[in-house]
PDB file of N, CA and C in Angstrom:
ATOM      1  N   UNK A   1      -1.959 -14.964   4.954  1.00  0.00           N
ATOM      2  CA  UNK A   1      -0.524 -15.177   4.865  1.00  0.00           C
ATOM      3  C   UNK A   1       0.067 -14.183   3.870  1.00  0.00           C
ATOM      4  N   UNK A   2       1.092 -13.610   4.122  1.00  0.00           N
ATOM      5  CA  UNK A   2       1.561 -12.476   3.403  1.00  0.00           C
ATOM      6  C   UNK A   2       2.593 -13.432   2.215  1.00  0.00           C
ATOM      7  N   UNK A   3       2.764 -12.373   1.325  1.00  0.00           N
ATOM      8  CA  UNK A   3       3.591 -13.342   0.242  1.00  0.00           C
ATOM      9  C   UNK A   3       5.017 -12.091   0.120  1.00  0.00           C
ATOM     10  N   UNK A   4       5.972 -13.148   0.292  1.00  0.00           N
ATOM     11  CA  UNK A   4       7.307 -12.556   0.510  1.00  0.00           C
ATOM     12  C   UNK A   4       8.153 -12.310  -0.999  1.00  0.00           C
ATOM     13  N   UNK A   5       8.838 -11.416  -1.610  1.00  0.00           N
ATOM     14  CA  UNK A   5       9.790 -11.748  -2.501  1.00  0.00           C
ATOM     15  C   UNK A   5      11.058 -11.879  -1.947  1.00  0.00           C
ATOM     16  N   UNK A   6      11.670 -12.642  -2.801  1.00  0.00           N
ATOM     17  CA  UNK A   6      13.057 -13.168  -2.678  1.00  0.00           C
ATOM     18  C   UNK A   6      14.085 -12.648  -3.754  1.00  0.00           C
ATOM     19  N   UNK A   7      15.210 -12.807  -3.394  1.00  0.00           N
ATOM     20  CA  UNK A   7      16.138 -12.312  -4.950  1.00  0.00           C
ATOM     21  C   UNK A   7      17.486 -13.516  -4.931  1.00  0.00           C
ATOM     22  N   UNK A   8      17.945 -14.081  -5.506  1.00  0.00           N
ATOM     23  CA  UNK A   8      18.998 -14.855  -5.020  1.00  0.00           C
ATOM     24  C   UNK A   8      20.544 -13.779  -5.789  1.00  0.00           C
ATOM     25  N   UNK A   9      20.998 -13.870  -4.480  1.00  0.00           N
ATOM     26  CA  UNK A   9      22.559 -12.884  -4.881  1.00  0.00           C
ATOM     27  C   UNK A   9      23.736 -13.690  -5.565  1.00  0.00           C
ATOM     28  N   UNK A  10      23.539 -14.669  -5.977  1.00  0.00           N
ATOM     29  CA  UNK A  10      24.299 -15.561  -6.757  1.00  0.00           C
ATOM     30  C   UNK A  10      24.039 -15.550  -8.635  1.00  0.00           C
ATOM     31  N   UNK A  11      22.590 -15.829  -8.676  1.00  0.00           N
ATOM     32  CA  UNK A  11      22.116 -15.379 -10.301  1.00  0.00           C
ATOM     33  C   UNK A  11      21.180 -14.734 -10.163  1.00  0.00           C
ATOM     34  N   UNK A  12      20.564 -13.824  -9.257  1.00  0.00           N
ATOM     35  CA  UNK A  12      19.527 -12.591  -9.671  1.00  0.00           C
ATOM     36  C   UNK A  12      18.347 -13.586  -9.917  1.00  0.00           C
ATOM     37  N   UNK A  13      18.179 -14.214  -9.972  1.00  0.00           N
ATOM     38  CA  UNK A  13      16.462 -14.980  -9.825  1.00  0.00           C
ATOM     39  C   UNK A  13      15.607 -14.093  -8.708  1.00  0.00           C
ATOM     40  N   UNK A  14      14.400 -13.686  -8.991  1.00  0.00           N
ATOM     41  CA  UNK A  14      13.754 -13.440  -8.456  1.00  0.00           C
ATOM     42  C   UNK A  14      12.338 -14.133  -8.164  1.00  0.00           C
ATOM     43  N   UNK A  15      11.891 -14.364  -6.958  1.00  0.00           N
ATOM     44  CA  UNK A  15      10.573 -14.939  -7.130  1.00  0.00           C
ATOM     45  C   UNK A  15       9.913 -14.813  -5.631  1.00  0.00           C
ATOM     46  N   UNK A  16       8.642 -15.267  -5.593  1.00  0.00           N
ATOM     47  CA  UNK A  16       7.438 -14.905  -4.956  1.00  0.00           C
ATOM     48  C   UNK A  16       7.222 -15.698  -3.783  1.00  0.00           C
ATOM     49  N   UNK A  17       7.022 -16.077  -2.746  1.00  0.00           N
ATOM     50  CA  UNK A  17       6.045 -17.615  -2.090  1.00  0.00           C
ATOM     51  C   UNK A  17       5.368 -16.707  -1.088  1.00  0.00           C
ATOM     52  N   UNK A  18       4.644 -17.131  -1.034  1.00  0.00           N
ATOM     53  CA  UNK A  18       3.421 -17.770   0.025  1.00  0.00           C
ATOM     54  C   UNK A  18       3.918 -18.201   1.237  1.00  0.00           C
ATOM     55  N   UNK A  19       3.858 -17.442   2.201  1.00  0.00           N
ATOM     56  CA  UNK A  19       4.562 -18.131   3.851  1.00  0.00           C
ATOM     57  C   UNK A  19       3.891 -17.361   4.804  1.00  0.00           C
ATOM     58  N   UNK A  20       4.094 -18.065   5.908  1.00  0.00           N
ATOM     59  CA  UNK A  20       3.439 -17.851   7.385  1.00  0.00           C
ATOM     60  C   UNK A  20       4.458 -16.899   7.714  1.00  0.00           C
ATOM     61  N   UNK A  21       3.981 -16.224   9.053  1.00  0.00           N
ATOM     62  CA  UNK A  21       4.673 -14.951   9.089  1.00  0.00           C
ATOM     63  C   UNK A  21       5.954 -15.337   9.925  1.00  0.00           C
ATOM     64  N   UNK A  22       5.741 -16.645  10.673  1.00  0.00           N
ATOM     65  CA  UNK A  22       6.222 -17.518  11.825  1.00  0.00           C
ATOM     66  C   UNK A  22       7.341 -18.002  10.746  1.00  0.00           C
ATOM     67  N   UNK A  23       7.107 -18.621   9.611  1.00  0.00           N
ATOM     68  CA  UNK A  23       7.822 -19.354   9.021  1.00  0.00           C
ATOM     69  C   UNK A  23       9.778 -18.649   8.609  1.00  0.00           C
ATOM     70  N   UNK A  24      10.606 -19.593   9.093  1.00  0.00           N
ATOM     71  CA  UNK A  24      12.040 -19.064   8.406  1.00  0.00           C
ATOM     72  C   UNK A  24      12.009 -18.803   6.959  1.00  0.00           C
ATOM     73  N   UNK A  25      12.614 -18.152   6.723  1.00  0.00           N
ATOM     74  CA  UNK A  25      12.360 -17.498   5.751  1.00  0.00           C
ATOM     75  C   UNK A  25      13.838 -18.250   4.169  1.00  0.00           C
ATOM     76  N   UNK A  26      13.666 -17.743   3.324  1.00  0.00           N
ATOM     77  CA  UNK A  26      14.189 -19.021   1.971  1.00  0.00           C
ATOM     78  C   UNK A  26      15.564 -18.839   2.303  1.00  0.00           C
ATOM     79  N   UNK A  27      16.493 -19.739   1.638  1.00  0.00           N
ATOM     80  CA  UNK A  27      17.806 -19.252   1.236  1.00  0.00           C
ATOM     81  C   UNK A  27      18.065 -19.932   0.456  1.00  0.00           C
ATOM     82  N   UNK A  28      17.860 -21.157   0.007  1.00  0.00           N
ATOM     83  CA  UNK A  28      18.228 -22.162  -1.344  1.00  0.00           C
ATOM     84  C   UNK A  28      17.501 -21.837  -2.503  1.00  0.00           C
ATOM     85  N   UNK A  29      18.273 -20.948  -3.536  1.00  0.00           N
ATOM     86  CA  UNK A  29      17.912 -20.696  -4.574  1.00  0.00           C
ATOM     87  C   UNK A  29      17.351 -22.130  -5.433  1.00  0.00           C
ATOM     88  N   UNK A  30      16.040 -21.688  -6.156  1.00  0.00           N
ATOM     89  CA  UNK A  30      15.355 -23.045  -6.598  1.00  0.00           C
ATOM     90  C   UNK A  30      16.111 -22.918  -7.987  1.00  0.00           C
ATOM     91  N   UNK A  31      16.580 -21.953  -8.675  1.00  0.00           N
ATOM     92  CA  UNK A  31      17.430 -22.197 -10.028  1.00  0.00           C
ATOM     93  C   UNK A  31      18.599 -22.497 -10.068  1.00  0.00           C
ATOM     94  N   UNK A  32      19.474 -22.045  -9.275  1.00  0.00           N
ATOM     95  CA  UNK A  32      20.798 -22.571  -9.254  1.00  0.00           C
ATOM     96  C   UNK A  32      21.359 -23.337  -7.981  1.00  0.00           C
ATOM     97  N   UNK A  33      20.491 -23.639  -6.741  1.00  0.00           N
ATOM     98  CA  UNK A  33      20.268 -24.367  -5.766  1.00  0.00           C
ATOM     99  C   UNK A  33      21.770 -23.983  -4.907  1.00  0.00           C
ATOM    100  N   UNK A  34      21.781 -22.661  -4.991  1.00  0.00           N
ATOM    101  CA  UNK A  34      22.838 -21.581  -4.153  1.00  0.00           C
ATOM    102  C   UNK A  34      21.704 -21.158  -2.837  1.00  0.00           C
ATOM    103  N   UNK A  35      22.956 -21.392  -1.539  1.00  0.00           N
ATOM    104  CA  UNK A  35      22.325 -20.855  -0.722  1.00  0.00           C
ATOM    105  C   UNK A  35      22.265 -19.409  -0.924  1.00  0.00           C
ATOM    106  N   UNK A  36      22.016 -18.861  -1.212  1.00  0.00           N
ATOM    107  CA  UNK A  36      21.830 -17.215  -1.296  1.00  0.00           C
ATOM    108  C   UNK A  36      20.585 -16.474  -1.185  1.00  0.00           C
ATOM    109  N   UNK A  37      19.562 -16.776  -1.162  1.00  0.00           N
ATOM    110  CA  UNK A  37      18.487 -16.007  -1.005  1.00  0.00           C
ATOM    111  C   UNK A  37      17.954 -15.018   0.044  1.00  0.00           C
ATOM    112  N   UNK A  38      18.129 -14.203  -0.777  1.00  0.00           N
ATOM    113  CA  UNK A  38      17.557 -12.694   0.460  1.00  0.00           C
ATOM    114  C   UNK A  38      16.215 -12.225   0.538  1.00  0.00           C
ATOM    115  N   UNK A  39      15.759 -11.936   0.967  1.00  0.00           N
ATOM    116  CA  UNK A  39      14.127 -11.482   1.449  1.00  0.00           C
ATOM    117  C   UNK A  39      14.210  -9.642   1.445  1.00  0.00           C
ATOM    118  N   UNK A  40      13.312  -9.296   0.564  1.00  0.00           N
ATOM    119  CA  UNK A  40      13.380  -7.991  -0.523  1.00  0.00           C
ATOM    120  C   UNK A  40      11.990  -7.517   0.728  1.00  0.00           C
ATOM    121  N   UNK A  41      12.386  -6.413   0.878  1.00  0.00           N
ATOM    122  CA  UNK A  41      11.327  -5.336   1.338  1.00  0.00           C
ATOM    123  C   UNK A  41      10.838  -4.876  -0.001  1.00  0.00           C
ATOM    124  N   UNK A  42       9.826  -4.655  -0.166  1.00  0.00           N
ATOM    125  CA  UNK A  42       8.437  -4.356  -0.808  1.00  0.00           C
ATOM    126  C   UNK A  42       7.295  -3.579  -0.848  1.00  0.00           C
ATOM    127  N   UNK A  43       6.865  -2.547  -1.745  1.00  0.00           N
ATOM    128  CA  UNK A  43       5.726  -2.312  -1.111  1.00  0.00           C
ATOM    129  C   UNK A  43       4.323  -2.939  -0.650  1.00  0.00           C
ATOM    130  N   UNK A  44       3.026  -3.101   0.071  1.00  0.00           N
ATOM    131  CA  UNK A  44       2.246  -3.768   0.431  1.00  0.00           C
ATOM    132  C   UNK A  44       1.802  -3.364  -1.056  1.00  0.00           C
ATOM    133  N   UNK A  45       0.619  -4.942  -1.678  1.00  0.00           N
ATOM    134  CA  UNK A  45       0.491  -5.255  -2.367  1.00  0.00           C
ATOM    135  C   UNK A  45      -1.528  -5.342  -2.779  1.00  0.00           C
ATOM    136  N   UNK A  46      -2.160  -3.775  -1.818  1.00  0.00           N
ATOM    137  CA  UNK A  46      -3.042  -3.793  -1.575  1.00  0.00           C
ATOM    138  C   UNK A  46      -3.582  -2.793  -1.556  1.00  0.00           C
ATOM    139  N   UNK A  47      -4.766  -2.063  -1.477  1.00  0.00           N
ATOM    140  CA  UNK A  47      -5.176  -0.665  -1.661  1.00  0.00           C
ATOM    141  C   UNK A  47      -6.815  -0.587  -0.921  1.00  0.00           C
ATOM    142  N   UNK A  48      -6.451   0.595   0.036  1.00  0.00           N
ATOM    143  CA  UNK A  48      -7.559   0.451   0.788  1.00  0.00           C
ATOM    144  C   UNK A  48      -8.956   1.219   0.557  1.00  0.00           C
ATOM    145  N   UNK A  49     -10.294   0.715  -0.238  1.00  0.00           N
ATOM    146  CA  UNK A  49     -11.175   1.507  -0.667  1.00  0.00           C
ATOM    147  C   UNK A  49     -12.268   1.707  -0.137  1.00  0.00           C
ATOM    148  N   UNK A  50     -13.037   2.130  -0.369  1.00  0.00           N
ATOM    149  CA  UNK A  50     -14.652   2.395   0.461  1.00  0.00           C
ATOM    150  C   UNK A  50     -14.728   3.907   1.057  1.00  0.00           C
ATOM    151  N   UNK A  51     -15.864   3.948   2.004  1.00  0.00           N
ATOM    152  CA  UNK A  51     -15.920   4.773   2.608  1.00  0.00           C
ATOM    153  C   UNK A  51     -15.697   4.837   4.125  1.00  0.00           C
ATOM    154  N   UNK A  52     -14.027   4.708   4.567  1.00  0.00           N
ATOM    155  CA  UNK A  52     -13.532   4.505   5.664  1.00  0.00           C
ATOM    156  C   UNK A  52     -13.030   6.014   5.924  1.00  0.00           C
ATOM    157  N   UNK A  53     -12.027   5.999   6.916  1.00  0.00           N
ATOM    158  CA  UNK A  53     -11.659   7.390   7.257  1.00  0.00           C
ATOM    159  C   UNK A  53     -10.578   7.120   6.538  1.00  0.00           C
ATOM    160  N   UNK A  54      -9.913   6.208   5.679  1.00  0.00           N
ATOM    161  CA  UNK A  54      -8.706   6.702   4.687  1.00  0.00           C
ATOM    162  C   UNK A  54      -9.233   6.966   3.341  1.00  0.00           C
ATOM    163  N   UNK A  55     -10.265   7.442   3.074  1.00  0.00           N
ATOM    164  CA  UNK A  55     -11.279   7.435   1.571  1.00  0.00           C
ATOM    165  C   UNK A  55     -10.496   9.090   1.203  1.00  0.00           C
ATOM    166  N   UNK A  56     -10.304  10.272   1.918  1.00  0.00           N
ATOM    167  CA  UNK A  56      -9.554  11.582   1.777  1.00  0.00           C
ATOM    168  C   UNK A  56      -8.557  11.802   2.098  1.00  0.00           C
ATOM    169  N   UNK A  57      -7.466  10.687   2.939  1.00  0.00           N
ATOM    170  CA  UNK A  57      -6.228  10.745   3.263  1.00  0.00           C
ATOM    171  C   UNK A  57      -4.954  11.344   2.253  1.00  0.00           C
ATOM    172  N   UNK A  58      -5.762  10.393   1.084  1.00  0.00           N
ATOM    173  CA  UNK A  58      -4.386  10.137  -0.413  1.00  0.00           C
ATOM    174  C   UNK A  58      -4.786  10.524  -1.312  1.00  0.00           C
ATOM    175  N   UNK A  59      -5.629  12.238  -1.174  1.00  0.00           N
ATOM    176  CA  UNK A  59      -5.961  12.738  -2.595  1.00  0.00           C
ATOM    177  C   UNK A  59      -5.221  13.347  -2.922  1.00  0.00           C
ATOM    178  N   UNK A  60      -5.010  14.040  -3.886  1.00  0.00           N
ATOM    179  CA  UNK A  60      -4.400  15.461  -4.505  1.00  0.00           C
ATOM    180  C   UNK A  60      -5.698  16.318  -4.983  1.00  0.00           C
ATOM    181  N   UNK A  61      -4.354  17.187  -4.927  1.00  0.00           N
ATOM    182  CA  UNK A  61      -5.122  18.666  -5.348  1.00  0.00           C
ATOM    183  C   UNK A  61      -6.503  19.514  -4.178  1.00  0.00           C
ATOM    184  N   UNK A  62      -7.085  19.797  -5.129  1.00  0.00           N
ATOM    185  CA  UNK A  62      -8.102  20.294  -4.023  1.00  0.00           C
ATOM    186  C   UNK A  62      -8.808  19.520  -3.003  1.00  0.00           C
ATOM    187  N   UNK A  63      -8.738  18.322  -3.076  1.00  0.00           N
ATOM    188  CA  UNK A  63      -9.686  17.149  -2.128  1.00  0.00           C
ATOM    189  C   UNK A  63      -8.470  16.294  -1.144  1.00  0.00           C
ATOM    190  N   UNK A  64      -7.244  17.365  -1.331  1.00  0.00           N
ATOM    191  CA  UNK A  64      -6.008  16.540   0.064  1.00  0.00           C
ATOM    192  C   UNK A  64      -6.623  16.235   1.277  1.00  0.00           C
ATOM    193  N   UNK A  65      -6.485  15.534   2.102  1.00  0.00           N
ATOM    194  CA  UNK A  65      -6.814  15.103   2.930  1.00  0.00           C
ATOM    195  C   UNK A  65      -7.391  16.030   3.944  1.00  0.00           C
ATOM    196  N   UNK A  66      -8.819  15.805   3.464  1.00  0.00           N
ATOM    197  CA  UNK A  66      -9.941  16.465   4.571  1.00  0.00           C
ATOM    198  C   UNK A  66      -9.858  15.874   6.032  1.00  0.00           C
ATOM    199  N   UNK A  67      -9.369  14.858   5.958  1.00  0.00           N
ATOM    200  CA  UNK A  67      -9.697  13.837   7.560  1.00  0.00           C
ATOM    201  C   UNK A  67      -8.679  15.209   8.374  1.00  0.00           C
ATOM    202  N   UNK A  68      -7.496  15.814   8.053  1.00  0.00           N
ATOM    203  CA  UNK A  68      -7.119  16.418   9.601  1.00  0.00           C
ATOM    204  C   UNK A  68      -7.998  17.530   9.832  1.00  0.00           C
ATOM    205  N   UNK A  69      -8.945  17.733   8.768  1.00  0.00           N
ATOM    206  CA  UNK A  69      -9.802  19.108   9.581  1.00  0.00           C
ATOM    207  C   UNK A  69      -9.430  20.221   8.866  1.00  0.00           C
ATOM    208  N   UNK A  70      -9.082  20.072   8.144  1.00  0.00           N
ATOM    209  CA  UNK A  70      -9.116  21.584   6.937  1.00  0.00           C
ATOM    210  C   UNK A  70     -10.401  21.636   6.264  1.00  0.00           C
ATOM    211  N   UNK A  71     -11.096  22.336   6.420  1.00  0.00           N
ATOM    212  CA  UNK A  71     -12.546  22.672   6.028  1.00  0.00           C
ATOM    213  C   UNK A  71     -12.100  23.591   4.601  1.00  0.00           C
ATOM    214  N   UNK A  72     -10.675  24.043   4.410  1.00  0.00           N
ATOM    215  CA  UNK A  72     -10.599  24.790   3.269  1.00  0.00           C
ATOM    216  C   UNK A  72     -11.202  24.310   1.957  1.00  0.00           C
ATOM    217  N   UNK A  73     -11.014  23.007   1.427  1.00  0.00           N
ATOM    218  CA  UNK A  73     -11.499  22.974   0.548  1.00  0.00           C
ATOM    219  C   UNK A  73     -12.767  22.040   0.296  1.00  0.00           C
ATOM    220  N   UNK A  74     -13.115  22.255   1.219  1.00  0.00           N
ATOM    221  CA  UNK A  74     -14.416  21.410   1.469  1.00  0.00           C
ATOM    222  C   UNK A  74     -15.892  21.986   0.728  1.00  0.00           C
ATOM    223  N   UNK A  75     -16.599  21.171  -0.124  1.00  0.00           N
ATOM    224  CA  UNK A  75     -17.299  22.001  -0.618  1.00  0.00           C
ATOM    225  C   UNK A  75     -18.926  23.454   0.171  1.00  0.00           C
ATOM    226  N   UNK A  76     -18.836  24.133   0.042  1.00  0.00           N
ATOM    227  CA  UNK A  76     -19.698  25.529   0.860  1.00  0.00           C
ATOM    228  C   UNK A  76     -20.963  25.419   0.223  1.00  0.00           C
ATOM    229  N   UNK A  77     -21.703  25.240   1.019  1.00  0.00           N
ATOM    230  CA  UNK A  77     -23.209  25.758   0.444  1.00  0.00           C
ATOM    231  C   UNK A  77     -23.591  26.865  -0.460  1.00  0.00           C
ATOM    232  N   UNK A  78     -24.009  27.273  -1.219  1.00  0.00           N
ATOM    233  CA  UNK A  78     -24.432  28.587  -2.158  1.00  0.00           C
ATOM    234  C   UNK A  78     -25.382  29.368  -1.388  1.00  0.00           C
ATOM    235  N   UNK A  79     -24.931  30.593  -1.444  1.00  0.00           N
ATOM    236  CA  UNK A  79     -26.033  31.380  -0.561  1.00  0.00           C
ATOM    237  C   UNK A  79     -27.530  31.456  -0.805  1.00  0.00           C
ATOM    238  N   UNK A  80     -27.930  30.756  -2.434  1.00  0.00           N
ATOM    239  CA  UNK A  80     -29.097  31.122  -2.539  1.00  0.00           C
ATOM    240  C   UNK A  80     -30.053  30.102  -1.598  1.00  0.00           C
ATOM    241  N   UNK A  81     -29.094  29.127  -1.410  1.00  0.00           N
ATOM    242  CA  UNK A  81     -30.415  27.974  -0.698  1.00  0.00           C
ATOM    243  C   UNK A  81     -30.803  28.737   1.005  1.00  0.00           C
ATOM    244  N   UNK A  82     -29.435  28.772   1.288  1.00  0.00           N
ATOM    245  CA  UNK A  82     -29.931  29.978   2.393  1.00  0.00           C
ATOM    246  C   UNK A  82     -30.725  31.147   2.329  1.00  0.00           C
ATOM    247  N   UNK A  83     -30.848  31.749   1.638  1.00  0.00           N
ATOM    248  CA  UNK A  83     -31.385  33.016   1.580  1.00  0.00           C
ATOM    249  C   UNK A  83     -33.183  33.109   1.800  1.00  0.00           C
ATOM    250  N   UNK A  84     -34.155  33.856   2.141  1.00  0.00           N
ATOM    251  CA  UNK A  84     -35.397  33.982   2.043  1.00  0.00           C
ATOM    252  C   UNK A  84     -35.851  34.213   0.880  1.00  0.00           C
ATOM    253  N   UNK A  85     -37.197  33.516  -0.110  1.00  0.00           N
ATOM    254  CA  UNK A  85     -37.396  34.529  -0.955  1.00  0.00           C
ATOM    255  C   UNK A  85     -38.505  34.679  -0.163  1.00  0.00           C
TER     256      UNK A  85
END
């Protein structure tokens, strides 16, 4: 269940719940018990780690996102392991 913020446009209270995605969504401010409550876009509240194909998506600098196929900065073998002695 995703957790929604709210803001009430009457006294600026802000706060959090817990709701189904199905569920109507607030409008009775719980501090000043004004219908006013609006439902705040947000960023997601989560971060995706491991070793998936978004692990090089969101780097900087030299390690930007290898997944579209830029081999530029990808690290190169040293010639000596290649080489014959």
């Amino acid at each position: 269940m995703p957790i929604y913020e709210y803001q009430c446009k009457a006294c600026g209270q802000r706060l959090e719940k817990l709701q189904k995605i199905s569920a109507e969504p607030l409008t009775q401010c719980p501090a000043c018990d004004e219908q006013a409550l609006t439902r705040l876009v947000s960023a997601a509240g989560f971060r995706l780690a491991g070793g998936g194909w978004y692990e090089t998506d969101f780097k900087s600098g030299a390690k930007k996102n290898l997944a579209n196929g830029d081999t530029s900065t990808a690290p190169k073998a040293s010639d000596s392991s290649t080489s014959s002695n």
